[in-house]
N, C-alpha and C. Protein backbone atom coordinates (compact mmCIF):
# COMPACT_ATOMS: atom_id res chain seq x y z
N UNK A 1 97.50 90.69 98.43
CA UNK A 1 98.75 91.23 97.91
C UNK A 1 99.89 90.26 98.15
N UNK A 2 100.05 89.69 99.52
CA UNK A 2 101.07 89.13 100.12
C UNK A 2 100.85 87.77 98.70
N UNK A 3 99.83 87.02 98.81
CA UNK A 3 99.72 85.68 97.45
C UNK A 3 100.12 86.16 96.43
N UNK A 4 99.12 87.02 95.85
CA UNK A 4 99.14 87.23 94.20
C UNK A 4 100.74 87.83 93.88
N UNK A 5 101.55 88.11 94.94
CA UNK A 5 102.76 88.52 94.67
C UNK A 5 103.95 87.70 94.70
N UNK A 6 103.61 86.64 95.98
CA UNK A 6 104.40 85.95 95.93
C UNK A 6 105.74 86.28 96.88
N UNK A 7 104.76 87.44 97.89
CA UNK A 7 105.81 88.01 98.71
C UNK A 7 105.95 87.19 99.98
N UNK A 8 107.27 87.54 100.74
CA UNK A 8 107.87 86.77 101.58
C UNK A 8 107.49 87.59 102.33
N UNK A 9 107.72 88.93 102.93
CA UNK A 9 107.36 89.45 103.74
C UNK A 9 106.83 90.91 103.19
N UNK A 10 105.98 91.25 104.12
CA UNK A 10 104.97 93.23 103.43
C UNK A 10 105.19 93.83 104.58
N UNK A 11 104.75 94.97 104.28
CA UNK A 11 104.62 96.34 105.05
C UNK A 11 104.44 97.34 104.56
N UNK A 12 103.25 98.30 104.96
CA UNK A 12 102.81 99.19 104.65
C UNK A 12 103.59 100.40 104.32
N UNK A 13 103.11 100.86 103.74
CA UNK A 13 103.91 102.43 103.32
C UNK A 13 103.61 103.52 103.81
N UNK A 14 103.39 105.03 103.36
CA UNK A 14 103.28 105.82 104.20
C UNK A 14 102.39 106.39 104.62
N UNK A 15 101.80 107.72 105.00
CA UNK A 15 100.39 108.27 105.11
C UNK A 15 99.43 108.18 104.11
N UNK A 16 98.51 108.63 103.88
CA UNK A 16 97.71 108.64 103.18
C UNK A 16 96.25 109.43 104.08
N UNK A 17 95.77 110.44 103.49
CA UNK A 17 94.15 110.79 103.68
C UNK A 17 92.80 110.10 103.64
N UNK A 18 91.85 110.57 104.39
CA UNK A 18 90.57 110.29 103.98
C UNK A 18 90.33 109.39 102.52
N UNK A 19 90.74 110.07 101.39
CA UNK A 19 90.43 109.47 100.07
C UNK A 19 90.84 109.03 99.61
N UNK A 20 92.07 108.70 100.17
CA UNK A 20 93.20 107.20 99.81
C UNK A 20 94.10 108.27 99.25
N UNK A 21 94.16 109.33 99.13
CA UNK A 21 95.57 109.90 98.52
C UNK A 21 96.81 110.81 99.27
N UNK A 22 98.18 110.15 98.66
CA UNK A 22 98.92 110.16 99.82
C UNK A 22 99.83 111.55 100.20
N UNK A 23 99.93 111.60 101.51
CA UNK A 23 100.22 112.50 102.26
C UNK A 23 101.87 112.96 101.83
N UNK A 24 102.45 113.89 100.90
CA UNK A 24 103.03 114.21 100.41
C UNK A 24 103.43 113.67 99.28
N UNK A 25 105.00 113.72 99.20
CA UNK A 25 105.07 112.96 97.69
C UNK A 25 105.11 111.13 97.86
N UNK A 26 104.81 110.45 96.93
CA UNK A 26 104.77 109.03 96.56
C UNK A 26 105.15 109.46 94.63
N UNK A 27 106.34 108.44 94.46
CA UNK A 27 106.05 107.81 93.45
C UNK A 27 106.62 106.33 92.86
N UNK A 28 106.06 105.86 91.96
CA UNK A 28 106.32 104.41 91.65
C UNK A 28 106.05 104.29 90.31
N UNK A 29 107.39 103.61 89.84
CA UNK A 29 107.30 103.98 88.41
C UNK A 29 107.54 104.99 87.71
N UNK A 30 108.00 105.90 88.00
CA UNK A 30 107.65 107.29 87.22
C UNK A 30 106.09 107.92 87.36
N UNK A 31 105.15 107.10 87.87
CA UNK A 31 104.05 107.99 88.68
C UNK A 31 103.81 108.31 89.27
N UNK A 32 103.49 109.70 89.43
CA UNK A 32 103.72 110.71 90.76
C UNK A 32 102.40 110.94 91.37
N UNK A 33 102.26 110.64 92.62
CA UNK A 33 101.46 110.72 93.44
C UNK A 33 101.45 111.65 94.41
N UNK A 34 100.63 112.46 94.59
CA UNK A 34 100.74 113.55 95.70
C UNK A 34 101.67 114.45 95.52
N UNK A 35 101.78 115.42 96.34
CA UNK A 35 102.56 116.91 96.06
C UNK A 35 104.22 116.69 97.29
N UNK A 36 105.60 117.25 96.99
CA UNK A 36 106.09 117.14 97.87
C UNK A 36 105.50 118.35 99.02
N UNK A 37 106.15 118.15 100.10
CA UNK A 37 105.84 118.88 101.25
C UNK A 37 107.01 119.12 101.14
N UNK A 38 107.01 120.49 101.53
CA UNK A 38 109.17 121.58 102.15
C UNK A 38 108.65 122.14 103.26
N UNK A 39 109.84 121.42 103.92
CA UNK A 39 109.85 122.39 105.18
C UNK A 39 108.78 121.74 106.14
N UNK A 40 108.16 120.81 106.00
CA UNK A 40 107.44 120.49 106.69
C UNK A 40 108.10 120.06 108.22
N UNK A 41 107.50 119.92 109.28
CA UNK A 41 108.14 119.61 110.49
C UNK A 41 107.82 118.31 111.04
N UNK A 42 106.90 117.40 110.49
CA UNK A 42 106.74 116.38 110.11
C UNK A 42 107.00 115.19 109.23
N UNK A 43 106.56 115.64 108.33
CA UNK A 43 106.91 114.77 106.50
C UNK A 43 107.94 115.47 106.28
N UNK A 44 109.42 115.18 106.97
CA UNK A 44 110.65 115.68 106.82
C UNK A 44 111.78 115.00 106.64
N UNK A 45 111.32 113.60 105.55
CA UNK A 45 112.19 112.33 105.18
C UNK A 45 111.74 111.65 104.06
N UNK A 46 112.29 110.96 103.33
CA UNK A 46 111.82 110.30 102.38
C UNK A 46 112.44 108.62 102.29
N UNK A 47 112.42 107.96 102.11
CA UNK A 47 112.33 106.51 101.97
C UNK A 47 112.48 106.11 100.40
N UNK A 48 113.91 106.07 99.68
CA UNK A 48 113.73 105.78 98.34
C UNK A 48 114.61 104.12 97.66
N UNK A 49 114.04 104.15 96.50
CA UNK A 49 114.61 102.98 95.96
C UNK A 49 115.41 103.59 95.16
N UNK A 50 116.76 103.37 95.09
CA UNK A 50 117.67 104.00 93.83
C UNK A 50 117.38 103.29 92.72
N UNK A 51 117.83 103.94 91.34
CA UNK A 51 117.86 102.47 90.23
C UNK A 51 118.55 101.86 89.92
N UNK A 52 120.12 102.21 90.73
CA UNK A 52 120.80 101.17 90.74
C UNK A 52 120.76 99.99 91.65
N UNK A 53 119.35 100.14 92.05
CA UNK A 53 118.94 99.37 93.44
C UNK A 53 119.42 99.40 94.36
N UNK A 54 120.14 99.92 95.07
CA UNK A 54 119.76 100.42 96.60
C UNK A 54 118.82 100.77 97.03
N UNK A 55 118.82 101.18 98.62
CA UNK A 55 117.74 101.58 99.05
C UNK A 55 118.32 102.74 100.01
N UNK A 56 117.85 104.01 100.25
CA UNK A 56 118.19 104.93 101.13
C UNK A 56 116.97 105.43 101.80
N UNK A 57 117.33 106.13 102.57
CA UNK A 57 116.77 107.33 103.57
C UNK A 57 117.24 108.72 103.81
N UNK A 58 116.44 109.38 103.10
CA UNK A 58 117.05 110.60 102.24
C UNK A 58 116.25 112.03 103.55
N UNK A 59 117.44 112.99 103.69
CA UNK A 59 116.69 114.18 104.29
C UNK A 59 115.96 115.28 103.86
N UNK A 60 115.31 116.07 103.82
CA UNK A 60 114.38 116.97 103.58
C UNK A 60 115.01 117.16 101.81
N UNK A 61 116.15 117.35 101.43
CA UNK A 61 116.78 117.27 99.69
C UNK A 61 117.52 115.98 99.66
N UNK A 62 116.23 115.73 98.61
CA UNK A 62 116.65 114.77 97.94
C UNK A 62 117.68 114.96 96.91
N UNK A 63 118.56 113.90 96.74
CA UNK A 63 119.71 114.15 95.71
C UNK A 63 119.26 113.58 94.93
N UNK A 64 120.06 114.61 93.40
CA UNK A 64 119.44 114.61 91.84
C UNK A 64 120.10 112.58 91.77
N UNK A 65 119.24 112.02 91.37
CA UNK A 65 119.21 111.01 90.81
C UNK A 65 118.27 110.28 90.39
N UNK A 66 118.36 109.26 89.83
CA UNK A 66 117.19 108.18 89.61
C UNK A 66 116.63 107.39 90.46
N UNK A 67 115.27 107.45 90.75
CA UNK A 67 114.92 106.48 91.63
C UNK A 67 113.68 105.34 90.84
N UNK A 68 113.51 104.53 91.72
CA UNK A 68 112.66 103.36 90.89
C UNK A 68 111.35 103.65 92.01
N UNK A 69 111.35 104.51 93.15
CA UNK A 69 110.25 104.61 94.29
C UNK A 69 110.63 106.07 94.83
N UNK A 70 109.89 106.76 95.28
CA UNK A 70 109.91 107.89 96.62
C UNK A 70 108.85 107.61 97.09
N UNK A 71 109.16 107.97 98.53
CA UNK A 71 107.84 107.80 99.46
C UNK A 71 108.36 108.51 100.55
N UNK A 72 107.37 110.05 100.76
CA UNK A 72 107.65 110.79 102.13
C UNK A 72 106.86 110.80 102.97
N UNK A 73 107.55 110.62 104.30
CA UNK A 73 107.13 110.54 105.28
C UNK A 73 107.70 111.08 106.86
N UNK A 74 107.67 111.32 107.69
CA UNK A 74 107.96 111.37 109.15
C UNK A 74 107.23 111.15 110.21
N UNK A 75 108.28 111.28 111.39
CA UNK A 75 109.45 112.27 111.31
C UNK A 75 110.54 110.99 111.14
N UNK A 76 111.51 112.16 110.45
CA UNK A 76 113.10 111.40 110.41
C UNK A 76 113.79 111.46 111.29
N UNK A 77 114.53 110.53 111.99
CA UNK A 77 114.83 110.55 113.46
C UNK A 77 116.61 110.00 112.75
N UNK A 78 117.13 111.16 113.51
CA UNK A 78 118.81 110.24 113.56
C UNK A 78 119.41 109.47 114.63
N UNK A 79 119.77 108.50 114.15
CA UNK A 79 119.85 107.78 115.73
C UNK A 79 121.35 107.74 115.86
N UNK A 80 122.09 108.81 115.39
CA UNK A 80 123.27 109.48 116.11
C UNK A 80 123.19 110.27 117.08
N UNK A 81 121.97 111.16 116.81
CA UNK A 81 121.39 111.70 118.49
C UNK A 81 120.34 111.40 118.60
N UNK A 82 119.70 110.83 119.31
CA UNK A 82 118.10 110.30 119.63
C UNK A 82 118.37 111.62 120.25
N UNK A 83 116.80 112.21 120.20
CA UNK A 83 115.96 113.19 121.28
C UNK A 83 114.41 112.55 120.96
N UNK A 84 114.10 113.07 121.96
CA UNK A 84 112.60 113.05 122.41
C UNK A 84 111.93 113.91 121.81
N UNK A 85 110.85 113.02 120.95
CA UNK A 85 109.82 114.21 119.84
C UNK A 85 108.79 115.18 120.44
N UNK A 86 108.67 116.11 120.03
CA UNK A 86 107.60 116.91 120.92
C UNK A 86 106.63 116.55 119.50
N UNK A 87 105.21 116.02 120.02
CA UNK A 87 104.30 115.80 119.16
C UNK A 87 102.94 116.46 119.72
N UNK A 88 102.20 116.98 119.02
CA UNK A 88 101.47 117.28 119.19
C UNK A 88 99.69 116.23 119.11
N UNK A 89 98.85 115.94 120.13
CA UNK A 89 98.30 115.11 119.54
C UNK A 89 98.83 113.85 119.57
N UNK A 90 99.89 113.43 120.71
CA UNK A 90 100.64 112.16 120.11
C UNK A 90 99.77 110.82 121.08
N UNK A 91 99.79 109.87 120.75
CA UNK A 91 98.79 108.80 120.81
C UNK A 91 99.70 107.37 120.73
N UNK A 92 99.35 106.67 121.38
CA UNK A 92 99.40 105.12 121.90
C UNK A 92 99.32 104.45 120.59
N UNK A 93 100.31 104.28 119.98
CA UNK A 93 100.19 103.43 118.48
C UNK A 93 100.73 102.23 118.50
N UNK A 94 100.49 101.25 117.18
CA UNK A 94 101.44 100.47 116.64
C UNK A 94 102.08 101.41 115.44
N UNK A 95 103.73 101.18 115.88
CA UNK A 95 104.42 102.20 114.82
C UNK A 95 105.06 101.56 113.73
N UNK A 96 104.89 101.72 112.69
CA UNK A 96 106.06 100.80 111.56
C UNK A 96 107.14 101.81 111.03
N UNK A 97 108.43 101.68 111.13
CA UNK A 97 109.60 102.47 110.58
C UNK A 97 110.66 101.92 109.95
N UNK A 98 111.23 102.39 109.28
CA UNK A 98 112.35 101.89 108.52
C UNK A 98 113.50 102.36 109.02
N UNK A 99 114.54 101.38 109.49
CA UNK A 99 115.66 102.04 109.72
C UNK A 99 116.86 101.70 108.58
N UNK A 100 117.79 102.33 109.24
CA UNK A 100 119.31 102.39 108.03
C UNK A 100 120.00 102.09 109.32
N UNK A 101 121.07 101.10 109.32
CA UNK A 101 122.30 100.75 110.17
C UNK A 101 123.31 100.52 109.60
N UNK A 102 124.55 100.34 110.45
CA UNK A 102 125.98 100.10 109.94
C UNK A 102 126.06 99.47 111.36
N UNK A 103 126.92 98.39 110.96
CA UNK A 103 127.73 97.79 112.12
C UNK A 103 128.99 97.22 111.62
N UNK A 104 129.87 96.89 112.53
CA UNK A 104 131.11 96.71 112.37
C UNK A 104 131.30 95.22 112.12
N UNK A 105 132.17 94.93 110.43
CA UNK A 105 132.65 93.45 110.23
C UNK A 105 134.14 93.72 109.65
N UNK A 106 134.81 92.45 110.00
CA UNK A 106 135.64 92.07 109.69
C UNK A 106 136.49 92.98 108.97
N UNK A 107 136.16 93.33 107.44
CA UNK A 107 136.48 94.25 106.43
C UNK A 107 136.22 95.66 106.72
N UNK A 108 135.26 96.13 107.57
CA UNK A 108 135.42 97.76 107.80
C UNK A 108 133.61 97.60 108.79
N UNK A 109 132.59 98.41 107.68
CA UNK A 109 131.38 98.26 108.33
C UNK A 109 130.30 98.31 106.86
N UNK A 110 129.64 97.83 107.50
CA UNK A 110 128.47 97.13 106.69
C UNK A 110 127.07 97.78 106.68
N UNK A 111 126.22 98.53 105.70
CA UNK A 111 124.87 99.27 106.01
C UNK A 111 123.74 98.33 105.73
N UNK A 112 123.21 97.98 106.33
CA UNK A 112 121.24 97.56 106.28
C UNK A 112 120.48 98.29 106.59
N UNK A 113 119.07 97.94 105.56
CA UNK A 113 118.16 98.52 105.82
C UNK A 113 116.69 97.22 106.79
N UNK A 114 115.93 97.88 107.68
CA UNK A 114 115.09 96.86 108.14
C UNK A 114 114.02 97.82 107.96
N UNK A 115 112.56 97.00 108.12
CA UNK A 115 111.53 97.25 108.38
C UNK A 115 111.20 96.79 110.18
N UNK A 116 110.96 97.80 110.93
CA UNK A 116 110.72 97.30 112.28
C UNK A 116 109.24 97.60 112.59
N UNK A 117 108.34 97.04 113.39
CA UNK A 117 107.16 97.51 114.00
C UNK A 117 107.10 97.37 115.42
N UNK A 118 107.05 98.21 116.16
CA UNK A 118 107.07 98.38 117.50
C UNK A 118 105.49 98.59 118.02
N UNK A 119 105.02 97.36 118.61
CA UNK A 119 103.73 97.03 119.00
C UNK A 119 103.66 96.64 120.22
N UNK A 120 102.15 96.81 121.01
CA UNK A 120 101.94 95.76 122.32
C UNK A 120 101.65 94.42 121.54
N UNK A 121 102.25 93.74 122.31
CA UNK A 121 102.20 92.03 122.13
C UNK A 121 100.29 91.69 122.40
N UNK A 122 99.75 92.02 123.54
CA UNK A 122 98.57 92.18 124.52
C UNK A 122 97.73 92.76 123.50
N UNK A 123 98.10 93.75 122.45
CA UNK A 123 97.09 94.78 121.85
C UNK A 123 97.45 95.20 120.63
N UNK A 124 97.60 94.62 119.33
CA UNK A 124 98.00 94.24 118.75
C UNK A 124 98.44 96.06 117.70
N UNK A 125 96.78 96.78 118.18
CA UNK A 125 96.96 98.03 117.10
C UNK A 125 97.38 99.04 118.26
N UNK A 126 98.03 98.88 119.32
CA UNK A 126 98.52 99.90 120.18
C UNK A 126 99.97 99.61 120.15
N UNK A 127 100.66 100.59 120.65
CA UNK A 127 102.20 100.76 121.09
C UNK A 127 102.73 101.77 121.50
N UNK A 128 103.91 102.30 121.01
CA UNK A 128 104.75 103.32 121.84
C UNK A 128 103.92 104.44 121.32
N UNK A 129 104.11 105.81 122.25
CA UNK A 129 103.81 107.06 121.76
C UNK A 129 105.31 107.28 120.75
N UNK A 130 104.38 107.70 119.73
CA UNK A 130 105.76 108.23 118.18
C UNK A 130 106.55 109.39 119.40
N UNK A 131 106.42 109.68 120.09
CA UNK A 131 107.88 110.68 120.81
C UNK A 131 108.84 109.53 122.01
N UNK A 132 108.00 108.50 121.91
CA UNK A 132 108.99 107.38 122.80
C UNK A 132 109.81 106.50 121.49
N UNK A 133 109.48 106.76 120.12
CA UNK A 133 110.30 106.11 119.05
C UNK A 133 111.90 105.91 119.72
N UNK A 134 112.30 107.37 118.79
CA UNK A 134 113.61 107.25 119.11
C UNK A 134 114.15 106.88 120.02
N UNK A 135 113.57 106.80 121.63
CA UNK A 135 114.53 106.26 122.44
C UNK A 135 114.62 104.62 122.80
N UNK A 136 113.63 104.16 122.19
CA UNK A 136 113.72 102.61 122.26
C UNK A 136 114.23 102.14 120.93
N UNK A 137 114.22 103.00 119.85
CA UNK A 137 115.10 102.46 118.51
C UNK A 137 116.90 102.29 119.75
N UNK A 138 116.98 103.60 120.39
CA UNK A 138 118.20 103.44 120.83
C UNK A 138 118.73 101.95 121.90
N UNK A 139 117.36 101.52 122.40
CA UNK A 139 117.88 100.63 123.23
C UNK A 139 117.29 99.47 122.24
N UNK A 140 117.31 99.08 121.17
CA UNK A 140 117.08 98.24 120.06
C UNK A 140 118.57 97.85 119.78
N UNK A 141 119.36 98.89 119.38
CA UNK A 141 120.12 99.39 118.58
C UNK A 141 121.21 98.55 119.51
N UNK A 142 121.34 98.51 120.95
CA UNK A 142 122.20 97.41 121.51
C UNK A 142 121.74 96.33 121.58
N UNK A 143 120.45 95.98 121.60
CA UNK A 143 120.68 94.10 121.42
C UNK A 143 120.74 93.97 120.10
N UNK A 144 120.70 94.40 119.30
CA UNK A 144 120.96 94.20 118.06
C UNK A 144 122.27 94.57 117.43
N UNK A 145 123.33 94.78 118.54
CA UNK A 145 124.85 95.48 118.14
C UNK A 145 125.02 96.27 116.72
N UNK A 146 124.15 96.90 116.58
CA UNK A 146 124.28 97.68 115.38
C UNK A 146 124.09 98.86 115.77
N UNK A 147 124.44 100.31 114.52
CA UNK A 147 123.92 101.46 115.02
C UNK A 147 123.12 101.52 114.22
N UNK A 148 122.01 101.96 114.48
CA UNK A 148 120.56 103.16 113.73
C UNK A 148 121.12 104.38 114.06
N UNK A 149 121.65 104.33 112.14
CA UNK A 149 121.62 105.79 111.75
C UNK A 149 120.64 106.59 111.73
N UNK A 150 119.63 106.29 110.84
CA UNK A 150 118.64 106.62 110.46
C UNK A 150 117.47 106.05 110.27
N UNK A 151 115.84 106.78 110.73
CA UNK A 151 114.97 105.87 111.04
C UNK A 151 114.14 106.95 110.12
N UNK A 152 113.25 106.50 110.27
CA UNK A 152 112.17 106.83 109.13
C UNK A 152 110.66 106.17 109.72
N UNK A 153 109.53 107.17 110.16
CA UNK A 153 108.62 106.83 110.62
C UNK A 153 107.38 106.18 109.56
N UNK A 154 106.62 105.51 109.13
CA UNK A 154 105.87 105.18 108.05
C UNK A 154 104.38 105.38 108.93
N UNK A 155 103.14 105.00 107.95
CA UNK A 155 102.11 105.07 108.72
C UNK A 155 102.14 103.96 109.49
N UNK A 156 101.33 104.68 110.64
CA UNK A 156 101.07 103.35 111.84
C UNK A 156 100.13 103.07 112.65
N UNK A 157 99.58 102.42 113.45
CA UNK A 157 98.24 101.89 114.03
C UNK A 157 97.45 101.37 113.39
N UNK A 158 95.96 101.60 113.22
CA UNK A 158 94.94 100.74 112.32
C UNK A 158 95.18 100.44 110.91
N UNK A 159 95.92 101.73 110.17
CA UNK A 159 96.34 102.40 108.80
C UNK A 159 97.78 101.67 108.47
N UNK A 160 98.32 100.13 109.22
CA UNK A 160 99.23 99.75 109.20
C UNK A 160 99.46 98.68 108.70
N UNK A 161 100.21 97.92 108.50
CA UNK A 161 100.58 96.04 108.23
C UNK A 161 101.81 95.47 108.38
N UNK A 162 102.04 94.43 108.84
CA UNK A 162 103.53 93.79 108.46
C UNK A 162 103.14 92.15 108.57
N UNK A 163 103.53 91.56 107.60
CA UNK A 163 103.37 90.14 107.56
C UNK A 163 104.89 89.80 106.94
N UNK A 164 105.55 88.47 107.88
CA UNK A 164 106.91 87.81 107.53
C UNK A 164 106.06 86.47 108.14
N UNK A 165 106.64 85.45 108.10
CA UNK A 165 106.80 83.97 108.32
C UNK A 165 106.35 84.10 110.01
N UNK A 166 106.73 84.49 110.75
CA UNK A 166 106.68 84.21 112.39
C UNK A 166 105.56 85.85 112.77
N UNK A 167 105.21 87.02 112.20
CA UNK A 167 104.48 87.59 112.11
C UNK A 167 103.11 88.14 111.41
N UNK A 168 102.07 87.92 111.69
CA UNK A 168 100.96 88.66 111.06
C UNK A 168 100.32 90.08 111.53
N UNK A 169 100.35 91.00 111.47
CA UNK A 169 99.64 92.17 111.93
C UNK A 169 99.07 92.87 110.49
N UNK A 170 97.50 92.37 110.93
CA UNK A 170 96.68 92.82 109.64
C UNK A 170 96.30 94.21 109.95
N UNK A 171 95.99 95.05 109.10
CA UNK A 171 95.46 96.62 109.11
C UNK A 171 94.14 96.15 109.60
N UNK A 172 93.51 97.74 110.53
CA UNK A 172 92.32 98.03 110.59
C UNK A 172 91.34 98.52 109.78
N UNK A 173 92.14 99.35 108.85
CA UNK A 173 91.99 100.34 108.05
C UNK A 173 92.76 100.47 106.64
N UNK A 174 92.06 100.74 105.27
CA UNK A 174 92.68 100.27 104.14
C UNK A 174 94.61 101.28 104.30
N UNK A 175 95.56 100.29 103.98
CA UNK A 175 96.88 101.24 103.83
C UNK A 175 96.91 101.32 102.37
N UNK A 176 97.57 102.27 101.88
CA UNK A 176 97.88 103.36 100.91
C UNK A 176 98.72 102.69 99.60
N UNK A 177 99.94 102.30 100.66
CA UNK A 177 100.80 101.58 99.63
C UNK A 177 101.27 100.55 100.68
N UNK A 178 102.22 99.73 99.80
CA UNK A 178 102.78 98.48 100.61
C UNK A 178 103.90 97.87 99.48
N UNK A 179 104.71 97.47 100.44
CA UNK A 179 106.46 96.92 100.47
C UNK A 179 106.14 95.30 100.29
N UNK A 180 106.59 94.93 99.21
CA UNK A 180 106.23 93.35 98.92
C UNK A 180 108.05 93.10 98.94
N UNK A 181 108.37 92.62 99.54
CA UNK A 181 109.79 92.20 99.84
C UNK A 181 109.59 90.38 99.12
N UNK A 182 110.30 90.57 98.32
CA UNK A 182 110.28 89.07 97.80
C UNK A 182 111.51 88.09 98.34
């Protein structure tokens, strides 16, 4: 994917099942993949491409507009209040998430979006328990003098990927969809 695309940097997208099909809504293109989830206490965020190209991180309602991507996933974590996730089942992962920041320039403040993966260095498909997320996005969030507004959990561990220039972390396990950042 990363060649035939011509991408600079990837990363995986969101859940997905047993049979490769994905764990709430996905779509791309105008093709709709999977069913949304409401109300879920999990898959309680979405990750979209506007078509005026932006990019957001949208809460449980999505606003009426055009998008060029949806992709849901959780949990959605605000990192105006970090708390500690109660998970059920929660497990020693490598996590990949998307955050949304603003930090302060010159002219007022400024929003980015990143792709982060929070991994053992030692162990490449292990890392934080998903309920230790939010509080190390928070201590991210000062060496990086920015705030994380908003984070957005994607799939993670074996079912994962991120490749840039100074990183490789290949999946164990086939992922679903994937972010070709050119």
């Amino acid at each position: 994917i990363m060649k035939n695309n011509n991408c600079r940097a990837g990363v995986n997208g969101g859940f997905y099942d047993k049979e490769g099909n994905p764990i709430g809504l996905f779509m791309s293109n105008n093709n709709y993949l999977g069913d949304i989830l409401v109300n879920h206490p999990f898959f309680n965020g979405f990750f979209v491409g506007i078509d005026d190209g932006g990019l957001a991180i949208e809460g449980e309602k999505l606003p009426e507009r055009g998008y060029s991507f949806i992709l849901q996933s959780g949990p959605l974590m605000d990192g105006w209040k970090p708390t500690k996730l109660s998970i059920i089942n929660d497990e020693a992962a490598r996590r990949v998430v998307v955050v949304e920041t603003t930090r302060k320039v010159k002219e007022g403040y400024i929003g980015e979006k990143y792709f982060m993966v929070l991994y053992d260095p030692d162990s490449h498909f292990s890392g934080p328990y998903l309920s230790q997320v939010p509080l190390i996005l928070a201590k991210l969030q000062e060496q990086m003098g920015t705030q994380i507004t908003l984070s957005l959990n994607l799939d993670g561990g074996g079912a994962s990927a991120f490749y840039n220039d100074n990183i490789k972390l290949e999946e164990l396990s086939p992922v679903g969809s994937f972010f070709c950042l050119l």
